[in-house]
Every structure is written in C-alpha cells, then in structure tokens.
N, C-alpha and C. Protein backbone atom coordinates (compact mmCIF):
# COMPACT_ATOMS: atom_id res chain seq x y z
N UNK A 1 27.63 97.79 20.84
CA UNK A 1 28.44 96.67 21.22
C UNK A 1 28.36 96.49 22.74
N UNK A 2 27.92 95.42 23.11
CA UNK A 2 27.93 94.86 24.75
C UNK A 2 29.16 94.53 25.28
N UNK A 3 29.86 94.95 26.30
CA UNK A 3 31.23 94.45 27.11
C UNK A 3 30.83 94.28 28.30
N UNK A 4 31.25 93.30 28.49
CA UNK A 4 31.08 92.59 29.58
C UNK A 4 32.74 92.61 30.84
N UNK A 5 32.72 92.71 31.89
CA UNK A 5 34.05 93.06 32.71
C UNK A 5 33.85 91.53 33.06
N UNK A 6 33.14 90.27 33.15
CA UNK A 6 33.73 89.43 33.06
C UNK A 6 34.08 88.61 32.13
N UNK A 7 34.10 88.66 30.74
CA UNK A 7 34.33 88.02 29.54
C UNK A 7 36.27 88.69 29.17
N UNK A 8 36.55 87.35 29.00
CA UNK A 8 38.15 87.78 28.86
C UNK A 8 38.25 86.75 27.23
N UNK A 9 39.28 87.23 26.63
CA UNK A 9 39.87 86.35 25.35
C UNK A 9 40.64 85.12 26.11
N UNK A 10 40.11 84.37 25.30
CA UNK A 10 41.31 82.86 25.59
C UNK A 10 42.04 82.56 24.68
N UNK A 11 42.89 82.27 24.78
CA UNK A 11 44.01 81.78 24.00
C UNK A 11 44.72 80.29 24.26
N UNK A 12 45.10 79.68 23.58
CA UNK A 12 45.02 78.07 23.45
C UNK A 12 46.48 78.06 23.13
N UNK A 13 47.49 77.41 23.96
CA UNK A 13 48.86 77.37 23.35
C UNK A 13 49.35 75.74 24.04
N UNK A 14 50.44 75.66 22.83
CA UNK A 14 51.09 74.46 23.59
C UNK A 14 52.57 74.45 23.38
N UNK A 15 52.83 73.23 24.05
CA UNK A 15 54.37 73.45 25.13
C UNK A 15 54.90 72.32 24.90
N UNK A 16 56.11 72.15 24.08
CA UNK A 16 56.68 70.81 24.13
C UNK A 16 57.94 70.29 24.62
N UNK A 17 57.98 70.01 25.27
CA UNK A 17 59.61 69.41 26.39
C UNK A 17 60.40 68.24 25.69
N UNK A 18 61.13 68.57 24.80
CA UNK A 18 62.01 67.34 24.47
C UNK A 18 63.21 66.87 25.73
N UNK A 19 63.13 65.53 25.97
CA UNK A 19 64.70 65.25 26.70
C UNK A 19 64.93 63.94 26.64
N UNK A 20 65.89 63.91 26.98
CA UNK A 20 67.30 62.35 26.70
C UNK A 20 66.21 61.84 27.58
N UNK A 21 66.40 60.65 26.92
CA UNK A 21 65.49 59.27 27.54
C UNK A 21 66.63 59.47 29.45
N UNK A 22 66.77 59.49 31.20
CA UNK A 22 67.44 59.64 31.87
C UNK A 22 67.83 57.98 31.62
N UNK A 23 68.92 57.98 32.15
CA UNK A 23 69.56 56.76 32.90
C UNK A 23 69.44 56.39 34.69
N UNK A 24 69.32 54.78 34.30
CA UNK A 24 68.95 54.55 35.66
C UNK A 24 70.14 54.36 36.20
N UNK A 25 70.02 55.06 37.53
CA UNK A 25 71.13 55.09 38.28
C UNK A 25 70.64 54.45 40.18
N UNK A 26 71.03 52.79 39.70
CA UNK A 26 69.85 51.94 41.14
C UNK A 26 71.72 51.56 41.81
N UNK A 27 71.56 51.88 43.49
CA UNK A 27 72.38 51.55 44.17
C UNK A 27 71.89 51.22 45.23
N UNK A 28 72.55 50.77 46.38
CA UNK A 28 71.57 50.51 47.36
C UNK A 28 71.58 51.46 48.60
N UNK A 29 72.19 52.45 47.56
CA UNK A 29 72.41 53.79 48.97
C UNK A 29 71.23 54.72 48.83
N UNK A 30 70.41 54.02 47.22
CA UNK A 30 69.32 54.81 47.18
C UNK A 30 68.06 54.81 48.05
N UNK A 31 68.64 53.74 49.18
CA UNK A 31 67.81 53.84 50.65
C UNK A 31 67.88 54.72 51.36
N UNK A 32 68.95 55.39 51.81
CA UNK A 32 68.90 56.76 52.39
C UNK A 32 68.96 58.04 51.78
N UNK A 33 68.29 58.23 50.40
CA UNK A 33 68.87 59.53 49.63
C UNK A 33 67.66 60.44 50.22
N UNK A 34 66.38 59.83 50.26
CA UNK A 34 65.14 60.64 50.47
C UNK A 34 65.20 61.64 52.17
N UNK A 35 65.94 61.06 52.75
CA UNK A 35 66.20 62.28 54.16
C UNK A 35 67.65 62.43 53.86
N UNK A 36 68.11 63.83 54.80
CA UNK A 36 69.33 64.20 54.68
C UNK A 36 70.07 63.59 56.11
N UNK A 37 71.29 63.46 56.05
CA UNK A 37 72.23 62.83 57.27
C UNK A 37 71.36 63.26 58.45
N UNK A 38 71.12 64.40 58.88
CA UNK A 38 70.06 65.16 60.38
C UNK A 38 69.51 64.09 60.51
N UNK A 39 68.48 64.10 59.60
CA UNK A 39 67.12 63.31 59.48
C UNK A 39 67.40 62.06 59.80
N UNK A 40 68.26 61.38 59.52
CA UNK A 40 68.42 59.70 59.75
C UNK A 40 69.21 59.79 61.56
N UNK A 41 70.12 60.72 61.24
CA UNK A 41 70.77 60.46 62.97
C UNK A 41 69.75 60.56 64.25
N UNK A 42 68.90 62.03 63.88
CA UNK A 42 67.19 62.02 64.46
C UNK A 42 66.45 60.98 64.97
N UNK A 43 66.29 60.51 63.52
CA UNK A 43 65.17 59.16 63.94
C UNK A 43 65.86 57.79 64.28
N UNK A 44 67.11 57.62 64.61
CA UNK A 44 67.56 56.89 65.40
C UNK A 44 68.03 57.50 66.78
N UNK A 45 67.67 58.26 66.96
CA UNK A 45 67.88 58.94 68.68
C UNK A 45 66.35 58.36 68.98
N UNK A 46 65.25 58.80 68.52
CA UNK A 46 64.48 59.04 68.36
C UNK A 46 63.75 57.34 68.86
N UNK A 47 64.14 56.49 67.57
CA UNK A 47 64.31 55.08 68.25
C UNK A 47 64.62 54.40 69.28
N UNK A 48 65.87 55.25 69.67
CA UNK A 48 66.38 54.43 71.08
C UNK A 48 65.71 55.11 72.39
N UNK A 49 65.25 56.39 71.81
CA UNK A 49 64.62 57.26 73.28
C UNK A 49 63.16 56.41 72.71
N UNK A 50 62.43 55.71 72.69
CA UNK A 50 61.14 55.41 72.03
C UNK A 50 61.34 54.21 73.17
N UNK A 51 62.62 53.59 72.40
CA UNK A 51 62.94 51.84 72.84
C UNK A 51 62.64 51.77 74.64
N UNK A 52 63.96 53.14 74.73
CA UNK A 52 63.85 53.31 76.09
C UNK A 52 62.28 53.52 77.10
N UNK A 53 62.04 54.29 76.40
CA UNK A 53 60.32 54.56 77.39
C UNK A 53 59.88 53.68 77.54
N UNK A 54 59.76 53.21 76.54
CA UNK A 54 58.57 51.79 76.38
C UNK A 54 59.12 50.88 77.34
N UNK A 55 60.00 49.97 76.97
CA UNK A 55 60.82 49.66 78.17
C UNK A 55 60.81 50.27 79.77
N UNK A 56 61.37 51.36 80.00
CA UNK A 56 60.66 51.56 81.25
C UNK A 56 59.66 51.95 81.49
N UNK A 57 58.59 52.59 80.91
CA UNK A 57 57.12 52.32 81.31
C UNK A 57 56.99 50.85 82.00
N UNK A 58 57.06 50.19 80.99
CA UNK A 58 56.83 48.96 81.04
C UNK A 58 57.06 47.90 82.70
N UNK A 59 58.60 48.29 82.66
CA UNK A 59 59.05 47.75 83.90
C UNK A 59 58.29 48.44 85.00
N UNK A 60 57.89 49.52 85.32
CA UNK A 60 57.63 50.80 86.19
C UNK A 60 55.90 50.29 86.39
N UNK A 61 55.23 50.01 85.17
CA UNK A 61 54.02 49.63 85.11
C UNK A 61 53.85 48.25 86.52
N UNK A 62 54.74 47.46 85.80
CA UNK A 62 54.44 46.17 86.03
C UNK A 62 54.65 45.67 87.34
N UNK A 63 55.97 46.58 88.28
CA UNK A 63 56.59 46.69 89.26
C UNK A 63 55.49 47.50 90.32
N UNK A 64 54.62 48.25 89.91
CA UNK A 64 53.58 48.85 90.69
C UNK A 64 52.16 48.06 90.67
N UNK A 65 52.12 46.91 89.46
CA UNK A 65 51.00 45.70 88.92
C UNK A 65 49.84 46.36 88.48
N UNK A 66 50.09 47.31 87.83
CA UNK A 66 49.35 48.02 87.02
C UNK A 66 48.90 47.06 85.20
N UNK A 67 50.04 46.63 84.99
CA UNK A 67 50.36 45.87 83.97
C UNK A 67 51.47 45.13 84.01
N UNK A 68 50.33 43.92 83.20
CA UNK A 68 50.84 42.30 83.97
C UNK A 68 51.82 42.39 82.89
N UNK A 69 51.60 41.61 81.47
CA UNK A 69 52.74 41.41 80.34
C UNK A 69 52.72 42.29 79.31
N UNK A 70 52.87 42.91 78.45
CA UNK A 70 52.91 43.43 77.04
C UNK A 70 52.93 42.10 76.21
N UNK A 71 51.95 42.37 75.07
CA UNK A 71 51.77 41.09 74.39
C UNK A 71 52.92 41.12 73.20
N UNK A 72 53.99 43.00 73.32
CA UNK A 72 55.14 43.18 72.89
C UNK A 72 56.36 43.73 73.19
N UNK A 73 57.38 43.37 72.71
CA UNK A 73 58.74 43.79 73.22
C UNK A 73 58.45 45.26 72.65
N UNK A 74 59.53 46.04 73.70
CA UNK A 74 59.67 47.49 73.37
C UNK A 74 60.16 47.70 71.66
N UNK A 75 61.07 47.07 71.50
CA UNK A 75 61.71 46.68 70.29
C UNK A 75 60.85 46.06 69.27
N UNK A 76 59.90 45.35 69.46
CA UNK A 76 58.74 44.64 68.64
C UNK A 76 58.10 46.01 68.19
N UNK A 77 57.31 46.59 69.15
CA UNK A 77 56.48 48.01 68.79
C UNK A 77 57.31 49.17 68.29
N UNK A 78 58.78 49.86 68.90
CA UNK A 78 59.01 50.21 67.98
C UNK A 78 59.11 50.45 66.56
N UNK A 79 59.86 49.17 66.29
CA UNK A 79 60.28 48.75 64.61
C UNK A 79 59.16 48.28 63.84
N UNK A 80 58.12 47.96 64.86
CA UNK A 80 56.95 47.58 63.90
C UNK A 80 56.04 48.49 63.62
N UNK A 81 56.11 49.35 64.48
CA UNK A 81 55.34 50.50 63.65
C UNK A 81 55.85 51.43 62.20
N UNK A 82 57.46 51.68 61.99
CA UNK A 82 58.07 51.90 61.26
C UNK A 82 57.41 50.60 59.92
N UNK A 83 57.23 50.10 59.95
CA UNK A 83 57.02 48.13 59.11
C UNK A 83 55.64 48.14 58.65
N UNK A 84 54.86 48.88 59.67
CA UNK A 84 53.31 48.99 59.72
C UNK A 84 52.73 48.02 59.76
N UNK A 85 53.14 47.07 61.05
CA UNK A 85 52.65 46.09 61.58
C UNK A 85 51.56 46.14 62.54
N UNK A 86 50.52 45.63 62.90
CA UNK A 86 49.93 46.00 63.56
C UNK A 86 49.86 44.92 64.91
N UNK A 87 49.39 45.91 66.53
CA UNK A 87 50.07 45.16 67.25
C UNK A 87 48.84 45.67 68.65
N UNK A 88 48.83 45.31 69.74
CA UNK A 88 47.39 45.17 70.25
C UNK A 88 47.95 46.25 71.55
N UNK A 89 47.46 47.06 71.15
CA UNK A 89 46.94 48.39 72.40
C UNK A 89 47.25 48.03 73.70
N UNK A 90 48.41 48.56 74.63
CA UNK A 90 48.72 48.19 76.06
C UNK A 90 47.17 48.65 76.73
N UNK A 91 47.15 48.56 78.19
CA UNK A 91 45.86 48.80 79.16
C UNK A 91 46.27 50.00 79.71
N UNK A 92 47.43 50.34 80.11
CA UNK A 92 47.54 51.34 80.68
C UNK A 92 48.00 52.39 79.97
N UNK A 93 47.26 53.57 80.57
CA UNK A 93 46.92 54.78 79.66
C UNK A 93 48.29 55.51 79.42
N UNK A 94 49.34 55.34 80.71
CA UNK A 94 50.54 56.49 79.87
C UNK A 94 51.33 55.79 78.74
N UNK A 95 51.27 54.26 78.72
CA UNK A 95 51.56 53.74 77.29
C UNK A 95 50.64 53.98 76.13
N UNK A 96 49.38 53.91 76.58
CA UNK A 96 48.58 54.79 75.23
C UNK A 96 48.61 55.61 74.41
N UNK A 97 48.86 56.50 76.03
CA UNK A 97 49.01 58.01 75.38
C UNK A 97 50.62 58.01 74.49
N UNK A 98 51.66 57.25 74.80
CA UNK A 98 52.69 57.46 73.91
C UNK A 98 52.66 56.50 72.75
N UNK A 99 52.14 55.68 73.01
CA UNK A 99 51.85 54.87 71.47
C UNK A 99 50.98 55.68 70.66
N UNK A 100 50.07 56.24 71.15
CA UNK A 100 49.28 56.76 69.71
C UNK A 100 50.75 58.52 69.30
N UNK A 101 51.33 58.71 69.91
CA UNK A 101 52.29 60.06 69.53
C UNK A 101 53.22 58.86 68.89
N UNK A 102 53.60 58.20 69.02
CA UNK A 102 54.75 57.48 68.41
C UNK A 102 53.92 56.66 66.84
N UNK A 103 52.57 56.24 66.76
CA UNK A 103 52.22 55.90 65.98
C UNK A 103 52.11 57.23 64.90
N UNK A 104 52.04 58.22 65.30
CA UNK A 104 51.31 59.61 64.79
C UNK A 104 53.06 59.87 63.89
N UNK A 105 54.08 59.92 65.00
CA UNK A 105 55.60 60.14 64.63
C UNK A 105 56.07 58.94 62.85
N UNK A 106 55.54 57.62 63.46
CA UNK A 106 55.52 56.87 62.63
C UNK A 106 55.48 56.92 61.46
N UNK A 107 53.98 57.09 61.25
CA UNK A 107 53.04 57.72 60.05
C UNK A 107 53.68 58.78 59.48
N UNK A 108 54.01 59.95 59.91
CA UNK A 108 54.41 61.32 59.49
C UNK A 108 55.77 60.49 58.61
N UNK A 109 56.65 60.47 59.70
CA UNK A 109 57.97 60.24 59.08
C UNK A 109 57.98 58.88 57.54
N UNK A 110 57.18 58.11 58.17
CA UNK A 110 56.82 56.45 56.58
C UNK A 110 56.45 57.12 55.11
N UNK A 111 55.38 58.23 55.76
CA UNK A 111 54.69 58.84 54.52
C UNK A 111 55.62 59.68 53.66
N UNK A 112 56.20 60.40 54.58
CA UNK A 112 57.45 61.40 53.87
C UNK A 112 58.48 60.51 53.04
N UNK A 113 58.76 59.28 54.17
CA UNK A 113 59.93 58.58 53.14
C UNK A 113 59.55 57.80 52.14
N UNK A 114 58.33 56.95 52.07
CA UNK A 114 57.96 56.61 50.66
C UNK A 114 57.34 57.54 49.65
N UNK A 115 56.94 58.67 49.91
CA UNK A 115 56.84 59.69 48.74
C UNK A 115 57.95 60.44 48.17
N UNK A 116 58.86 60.28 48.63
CA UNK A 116 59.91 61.07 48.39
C UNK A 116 60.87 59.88 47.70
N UNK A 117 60.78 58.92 48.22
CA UNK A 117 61.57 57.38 47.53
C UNK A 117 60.60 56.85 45.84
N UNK A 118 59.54 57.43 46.30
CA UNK A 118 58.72 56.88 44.83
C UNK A 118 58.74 57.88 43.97
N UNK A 119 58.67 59.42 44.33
CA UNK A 119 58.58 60.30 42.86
C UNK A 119 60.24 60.57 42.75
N UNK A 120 61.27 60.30 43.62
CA UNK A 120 62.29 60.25 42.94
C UNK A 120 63.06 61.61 43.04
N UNK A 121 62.23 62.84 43.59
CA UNK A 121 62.86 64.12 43.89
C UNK A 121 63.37 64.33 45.44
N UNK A 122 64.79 64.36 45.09
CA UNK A 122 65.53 64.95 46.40
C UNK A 122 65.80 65.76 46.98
C-alpha cells in the first residue's frame, strides 16, 4: 500500500442557516450610524481646520502674488471633495501639497462611509 504525506481525506458537508425574513428599519438618522459620535465631531474639526488653511494659504499666497485667483472657494474644495467633485489643481505648491493630503483624507474617510452604509454592519 502507497501513502502519501500529502494526500489527506475530504469530506463534503453542508450548512444550513434558517432566519426570519429582517425588518426594514429606514430613518434618516441612518445617515450617521456608519461612524461613531468621535468620528463625526473629528471630521468636522477637521473641515473647519481644512476650510481654514485653504483660506489662508490662499490670502497669504495672493498677498505675496504668488497666486492670482483660485478658480475655488475654500469651502467649494473642501465639501467638494467629500461630493467627489472634481475641481482644477491650484499653481502653488504648498496648496498642492495639502490638496493632494486632503484629497487622500477624503477618499479614506468616503470609502469607509459608503462601505459601511451599503453592507449595513455597524
């Protein structure tokens, strides 16, 4: 008789989950269930320290004539990146450099809250 140390027995089983059809339970608080209270107070600090930079970059830029207009309000690029709007790249580089971390912040935080809003686990 030949044995082999990698040949194992298989075995074939199955598994059946009965349950109550759930009930839908739609409110409109089911907008904030996917982060916890932290999480939402966070990303509105988070917003207004965003609002703020941009904003004074901006003024600070423009006041030295580094950069003439923004083709957006601080408030436009904020909330629109949250929206996933798309919106045209300032010239000067220390707004760059914080738009692509704030786009990066964006992304992270959008992705978490619509996966967590679509499979429904809290």
């Amino acid at each position: 008789m030949l044995l082999c140390s990698y040949c194992y027995p298989i075995s074939w089983e199955w598994l059946t989950f009965a349950t109550a059809i759930p009930k839908a339970s739609l409110s409109w608080e089911a907008v904030f269930w996917p982060y916890s209270q932290e999480v939402w107070v966070y990303t509105v600090v988070s917003i207004l320290l965003a609002m703020l930079v941009t904003w004074g970059s901006e003024v600070i830029l423009r006041r030295m004539g580094a950069q003439k207009e923004l083709p957006w309000t601080a408030a436009e690029f904020v909330f629109g990146t949250f929206l996933e709007q798309s919106f045209r790249a300032p010239s000067a580089t220390s707004l760059r450099v914080f738009a692509s971390v704030w786009l990066i912040f964006g992304i992270v935080l959008g992705t978490g809250y619509k996966s967590k809003l679509v499979t429904g686990k809290f």
